[in-house]
C-alpha atoms as a PDB file:
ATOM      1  CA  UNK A   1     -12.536  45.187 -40.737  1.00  0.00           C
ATOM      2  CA  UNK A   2     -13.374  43.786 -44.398  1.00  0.00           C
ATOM      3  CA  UNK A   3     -11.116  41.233 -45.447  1.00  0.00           C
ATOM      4  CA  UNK A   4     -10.291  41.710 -49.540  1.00  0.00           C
ATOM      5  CA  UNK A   5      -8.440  39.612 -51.307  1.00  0.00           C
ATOM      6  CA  UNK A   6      -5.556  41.090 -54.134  1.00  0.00           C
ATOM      7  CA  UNK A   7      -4.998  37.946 -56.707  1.00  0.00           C
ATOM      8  CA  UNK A   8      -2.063  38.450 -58.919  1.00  0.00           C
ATOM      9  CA  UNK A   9      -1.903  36.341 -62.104  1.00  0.00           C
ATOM     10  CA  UNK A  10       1.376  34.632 -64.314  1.00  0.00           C
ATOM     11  CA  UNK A  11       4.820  36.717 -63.722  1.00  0.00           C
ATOM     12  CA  UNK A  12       3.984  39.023 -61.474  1.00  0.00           C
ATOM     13  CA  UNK A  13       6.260  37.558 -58.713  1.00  0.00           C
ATOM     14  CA  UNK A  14       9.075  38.321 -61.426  1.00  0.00           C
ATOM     15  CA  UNK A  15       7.911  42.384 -60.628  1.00  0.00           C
ATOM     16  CA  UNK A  16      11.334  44.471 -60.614  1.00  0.00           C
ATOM     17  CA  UNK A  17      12.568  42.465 -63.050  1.00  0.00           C
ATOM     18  CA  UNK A  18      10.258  41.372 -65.480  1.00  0.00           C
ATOM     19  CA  UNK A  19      10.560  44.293 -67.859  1.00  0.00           C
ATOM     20  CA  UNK A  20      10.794  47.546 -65.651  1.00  0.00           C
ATOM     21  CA  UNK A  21      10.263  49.686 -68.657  1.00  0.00           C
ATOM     22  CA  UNK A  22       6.490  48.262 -68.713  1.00  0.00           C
ATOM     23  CA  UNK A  23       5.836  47.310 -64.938  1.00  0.00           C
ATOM     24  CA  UNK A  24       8.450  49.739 -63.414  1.00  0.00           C
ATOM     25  CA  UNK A  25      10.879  48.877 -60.483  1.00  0.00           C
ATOM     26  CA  UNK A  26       8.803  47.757 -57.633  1.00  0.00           C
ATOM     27  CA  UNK A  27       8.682  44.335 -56.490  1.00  0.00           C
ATOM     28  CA  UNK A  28       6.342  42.015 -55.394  1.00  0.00           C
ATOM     29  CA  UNK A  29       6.932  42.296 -51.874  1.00  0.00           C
ATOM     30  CA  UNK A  30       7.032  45.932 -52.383  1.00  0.00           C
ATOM     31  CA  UNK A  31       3.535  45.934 -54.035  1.00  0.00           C
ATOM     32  CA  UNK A  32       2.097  43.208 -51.568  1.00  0.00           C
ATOM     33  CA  UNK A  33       3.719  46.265 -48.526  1.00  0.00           C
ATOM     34  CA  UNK A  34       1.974  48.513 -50.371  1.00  0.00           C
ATOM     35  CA  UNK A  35      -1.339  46.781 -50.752  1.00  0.00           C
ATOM     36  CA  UNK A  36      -1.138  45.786 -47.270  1.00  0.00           C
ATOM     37  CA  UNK A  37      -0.643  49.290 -45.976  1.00  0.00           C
ATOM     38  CA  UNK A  38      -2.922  50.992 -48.055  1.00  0.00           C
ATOM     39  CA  UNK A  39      -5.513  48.606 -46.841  1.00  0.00           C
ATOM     40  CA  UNK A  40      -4.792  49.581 -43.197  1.00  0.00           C
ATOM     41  CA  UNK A  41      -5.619  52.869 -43.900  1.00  0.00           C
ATOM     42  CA  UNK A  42      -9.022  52.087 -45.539  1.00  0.00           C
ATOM     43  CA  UNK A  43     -10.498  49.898 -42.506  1.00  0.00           C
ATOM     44  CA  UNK A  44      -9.286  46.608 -44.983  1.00  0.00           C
ATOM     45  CA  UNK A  45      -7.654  43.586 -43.808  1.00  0.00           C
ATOM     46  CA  UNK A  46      -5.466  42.553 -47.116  1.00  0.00           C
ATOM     47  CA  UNK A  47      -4.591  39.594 -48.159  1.00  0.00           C
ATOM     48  CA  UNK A  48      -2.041  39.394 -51.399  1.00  0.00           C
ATOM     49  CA  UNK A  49      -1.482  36.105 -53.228  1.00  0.00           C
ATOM     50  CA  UNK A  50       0.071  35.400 -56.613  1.00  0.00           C
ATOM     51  CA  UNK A  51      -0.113  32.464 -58.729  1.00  0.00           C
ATOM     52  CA  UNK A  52       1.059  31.323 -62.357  1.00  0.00           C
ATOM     53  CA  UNK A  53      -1.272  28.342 -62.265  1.00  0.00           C
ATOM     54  CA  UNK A  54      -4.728  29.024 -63.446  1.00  0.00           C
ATOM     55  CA  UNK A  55      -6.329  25.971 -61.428  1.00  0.00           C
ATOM     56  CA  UNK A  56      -5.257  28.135 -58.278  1.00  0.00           C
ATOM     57  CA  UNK A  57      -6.283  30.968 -59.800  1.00  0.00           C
ATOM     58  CA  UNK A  58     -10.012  29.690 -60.485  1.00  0.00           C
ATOM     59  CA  UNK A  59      -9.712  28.064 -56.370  1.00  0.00           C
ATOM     60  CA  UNK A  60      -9.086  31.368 -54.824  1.00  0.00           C
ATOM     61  CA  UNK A  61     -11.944  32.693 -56.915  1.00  0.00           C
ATOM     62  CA  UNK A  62     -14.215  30.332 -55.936  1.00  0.00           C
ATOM     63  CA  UNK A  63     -12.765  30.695 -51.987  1.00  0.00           C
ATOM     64  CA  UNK A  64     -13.833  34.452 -52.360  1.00  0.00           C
ATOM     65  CA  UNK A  65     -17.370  33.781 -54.420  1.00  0.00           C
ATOM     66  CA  UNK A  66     -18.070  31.522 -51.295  1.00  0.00           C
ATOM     67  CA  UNK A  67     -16.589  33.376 -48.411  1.00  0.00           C
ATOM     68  CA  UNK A  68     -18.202  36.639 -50.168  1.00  0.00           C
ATOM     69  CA  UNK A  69     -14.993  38.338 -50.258  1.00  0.00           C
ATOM     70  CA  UNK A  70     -14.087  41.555 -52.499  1.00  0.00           C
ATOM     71  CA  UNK A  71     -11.518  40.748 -54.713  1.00  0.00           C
ATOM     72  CA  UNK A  72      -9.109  43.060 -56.585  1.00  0.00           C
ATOM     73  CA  UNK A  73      -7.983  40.791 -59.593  1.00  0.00           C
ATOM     74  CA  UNK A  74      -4.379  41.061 -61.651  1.00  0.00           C
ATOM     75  CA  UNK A  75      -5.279  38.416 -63.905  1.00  0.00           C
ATOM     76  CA  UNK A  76      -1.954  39.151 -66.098  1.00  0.00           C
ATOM     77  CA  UNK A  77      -2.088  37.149 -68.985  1.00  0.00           C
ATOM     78  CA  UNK A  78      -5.096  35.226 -67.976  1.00  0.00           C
ATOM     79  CA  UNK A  79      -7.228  38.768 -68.905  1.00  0.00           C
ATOM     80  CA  UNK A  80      -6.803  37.895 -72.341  1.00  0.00           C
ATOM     81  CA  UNK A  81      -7.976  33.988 -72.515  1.00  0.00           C
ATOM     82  CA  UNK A  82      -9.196  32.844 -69.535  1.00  0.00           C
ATOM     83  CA  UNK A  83     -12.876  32.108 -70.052  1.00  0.00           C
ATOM     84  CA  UNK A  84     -12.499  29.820 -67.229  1.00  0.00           C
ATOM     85  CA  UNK A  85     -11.276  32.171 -65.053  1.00  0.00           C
ATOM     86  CA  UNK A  86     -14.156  34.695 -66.614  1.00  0.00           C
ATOM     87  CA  UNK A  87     -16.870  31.763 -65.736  1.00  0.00           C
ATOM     88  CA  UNK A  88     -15.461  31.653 -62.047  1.00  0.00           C
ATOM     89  CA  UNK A  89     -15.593  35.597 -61.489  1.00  0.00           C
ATOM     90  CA  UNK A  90     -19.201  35.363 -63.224  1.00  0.00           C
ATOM     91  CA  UNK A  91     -20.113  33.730 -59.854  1.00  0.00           C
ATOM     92  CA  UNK A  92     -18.896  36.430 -57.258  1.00  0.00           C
ATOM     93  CA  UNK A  93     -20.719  37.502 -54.486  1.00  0.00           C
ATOM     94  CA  UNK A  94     -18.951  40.688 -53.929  1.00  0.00           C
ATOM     95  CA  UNK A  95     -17.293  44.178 -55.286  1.00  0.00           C
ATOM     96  CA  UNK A  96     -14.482  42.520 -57.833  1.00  0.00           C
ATOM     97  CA  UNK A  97     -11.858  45.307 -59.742  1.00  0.00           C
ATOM     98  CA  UNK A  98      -9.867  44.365 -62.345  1.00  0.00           C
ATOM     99  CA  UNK A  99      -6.511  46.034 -62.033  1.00  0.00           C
ATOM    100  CA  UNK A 100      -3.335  46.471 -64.333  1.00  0.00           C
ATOM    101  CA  UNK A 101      -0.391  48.129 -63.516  1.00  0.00           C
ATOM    102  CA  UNK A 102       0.253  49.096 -67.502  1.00  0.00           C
ATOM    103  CA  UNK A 103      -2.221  50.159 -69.829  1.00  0.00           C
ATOM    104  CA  UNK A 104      -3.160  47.036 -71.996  1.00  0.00           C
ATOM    105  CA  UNK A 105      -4.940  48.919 -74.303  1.00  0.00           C
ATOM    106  CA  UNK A 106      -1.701  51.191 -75.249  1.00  0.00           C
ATOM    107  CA  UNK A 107       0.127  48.253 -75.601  1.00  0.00           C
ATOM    108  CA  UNK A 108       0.118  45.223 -78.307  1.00  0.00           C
ATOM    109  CA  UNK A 109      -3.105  44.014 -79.791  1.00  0.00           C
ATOM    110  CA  UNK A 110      -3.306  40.831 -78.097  1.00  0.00           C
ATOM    111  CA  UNK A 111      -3.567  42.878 -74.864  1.00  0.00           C
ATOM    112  CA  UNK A 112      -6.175  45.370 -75.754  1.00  0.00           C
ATOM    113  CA  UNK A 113      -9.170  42.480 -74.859  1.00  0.00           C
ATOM    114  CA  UNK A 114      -9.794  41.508 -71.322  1.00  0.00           C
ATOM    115  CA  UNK A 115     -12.330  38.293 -70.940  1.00  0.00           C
ATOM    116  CA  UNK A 116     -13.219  39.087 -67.210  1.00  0.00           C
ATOM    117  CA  UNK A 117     -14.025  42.744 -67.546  1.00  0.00           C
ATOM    118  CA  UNK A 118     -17.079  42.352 -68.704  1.00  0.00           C
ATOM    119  CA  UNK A 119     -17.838  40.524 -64.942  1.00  0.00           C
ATOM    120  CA  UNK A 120     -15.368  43.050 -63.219  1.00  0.00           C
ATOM    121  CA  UNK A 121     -17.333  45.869 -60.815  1.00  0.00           C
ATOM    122  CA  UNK A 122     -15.076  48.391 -62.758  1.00  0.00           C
ATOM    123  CA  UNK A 123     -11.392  48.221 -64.189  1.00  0.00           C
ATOM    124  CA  UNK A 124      -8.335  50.620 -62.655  1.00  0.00           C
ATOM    125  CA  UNK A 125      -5.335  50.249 -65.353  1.00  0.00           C
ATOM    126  CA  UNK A 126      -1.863  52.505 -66.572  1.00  0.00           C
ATOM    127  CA  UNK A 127      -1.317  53.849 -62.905  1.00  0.00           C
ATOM    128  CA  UNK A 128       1.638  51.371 -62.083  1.00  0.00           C
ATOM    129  CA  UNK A 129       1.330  50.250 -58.582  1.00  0.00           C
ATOM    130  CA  UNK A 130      -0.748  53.236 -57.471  1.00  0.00           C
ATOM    131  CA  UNK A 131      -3.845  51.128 -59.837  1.00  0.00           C
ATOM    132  CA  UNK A 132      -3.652  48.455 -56.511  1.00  0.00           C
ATOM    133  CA  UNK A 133      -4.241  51.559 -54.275  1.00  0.00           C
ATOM    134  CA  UNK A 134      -6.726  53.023 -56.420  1.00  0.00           C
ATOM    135  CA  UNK A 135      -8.709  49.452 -56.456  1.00  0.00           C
ATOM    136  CA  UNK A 136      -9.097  49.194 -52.937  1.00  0.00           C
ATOM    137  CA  UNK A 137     -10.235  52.675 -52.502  1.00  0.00           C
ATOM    138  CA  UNK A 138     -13.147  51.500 -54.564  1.00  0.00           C
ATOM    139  CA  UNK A 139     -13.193  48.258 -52.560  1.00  0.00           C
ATOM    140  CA  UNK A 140     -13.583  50.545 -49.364  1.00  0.00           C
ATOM    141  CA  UNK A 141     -16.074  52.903 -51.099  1.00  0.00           C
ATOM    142  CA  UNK A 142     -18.335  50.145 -52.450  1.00  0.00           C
ATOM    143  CA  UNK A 143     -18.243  48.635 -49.295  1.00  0.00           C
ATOM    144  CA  UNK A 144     -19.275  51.683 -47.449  1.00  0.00           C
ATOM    145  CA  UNK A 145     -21.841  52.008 -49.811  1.00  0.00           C
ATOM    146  CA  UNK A 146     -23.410  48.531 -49.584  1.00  0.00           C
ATOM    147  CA  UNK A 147     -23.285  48.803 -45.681  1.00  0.00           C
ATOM    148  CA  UNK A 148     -25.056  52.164 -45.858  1.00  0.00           C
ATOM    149  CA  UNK A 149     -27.955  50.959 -47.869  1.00  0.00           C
ATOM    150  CA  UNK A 150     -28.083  47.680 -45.713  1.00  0.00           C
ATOM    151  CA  UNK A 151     -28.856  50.055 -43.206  1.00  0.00           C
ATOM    152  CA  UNK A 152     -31.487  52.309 -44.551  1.00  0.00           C
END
């Protein structure tokens, strides 16, 4: 079983109540039971952390660059001017999707640039908490994929 891990950026904790209009009504222990389960049923052992510091942020980065870990990446508001966090992800080792749960590029300006994408595998975003599930079905798939040509 592949271990991933799902990084969650500034606020998201606050999920359920930070602005359920935007991020709907789910929870973060809702999303992390959701992650968790979802990864169970793609082979995927899944580990769900969320931090507002950035200096944690950039540790677990470099904890899955070393360990060679897939990472599915919330960034939150660190998408928009983290170039630290966008020099740490430069260094990975393994698939890394950049998820949002709202569309950032329906929403205000600010929002509509992400720093990391351009070092992201791919980006899932606008599917609420579904975009989590979505991510580690590519996880799983690029996984499977990099195992199969390992093996040719």
């Amino acid at each position: 079983m592949n271990r991933v891990l799902v990084l969650n950026g500034p606020n998201l904790r606050r999920l359920g109540t930070r602005e359920p209009d935007v991020y709907g009504a789910a929870t973060f222990d809702d999303l992390v039971a959701l992650c968790r389960d979802a990864g169970r049923g793609l082979d995927l052992s899944v580990e769900v952390r969320q931090t507002d510091d950035e200096a944690e942020m950039l540790r677990w980065v470099h904890e899955a660059a070393d360990e060679r870990l897939p990472v599915v990446l919330n960034p939150a508001a660190f998408t928009h001017y983290s170039y630290a966090l966008r020099d740490a992800l430069a260094q990975r080792t393994a698939p890394l999707v950049e998820v949002h749960i709202s569309n950032p590029a329906a929403r205000e300006e600010f929002r509509h640039n992400s720093v990391v994408a351009g070092v992201a595998t791919g980006t899932i975003a606008g599917f609420g908490t579904m975009s989590y599930v979505l991510a580690l079905q590519a996880v799983a798939e690029l996984l499977a994929e990099e195992s199969a040509a390992a093996g040719r």
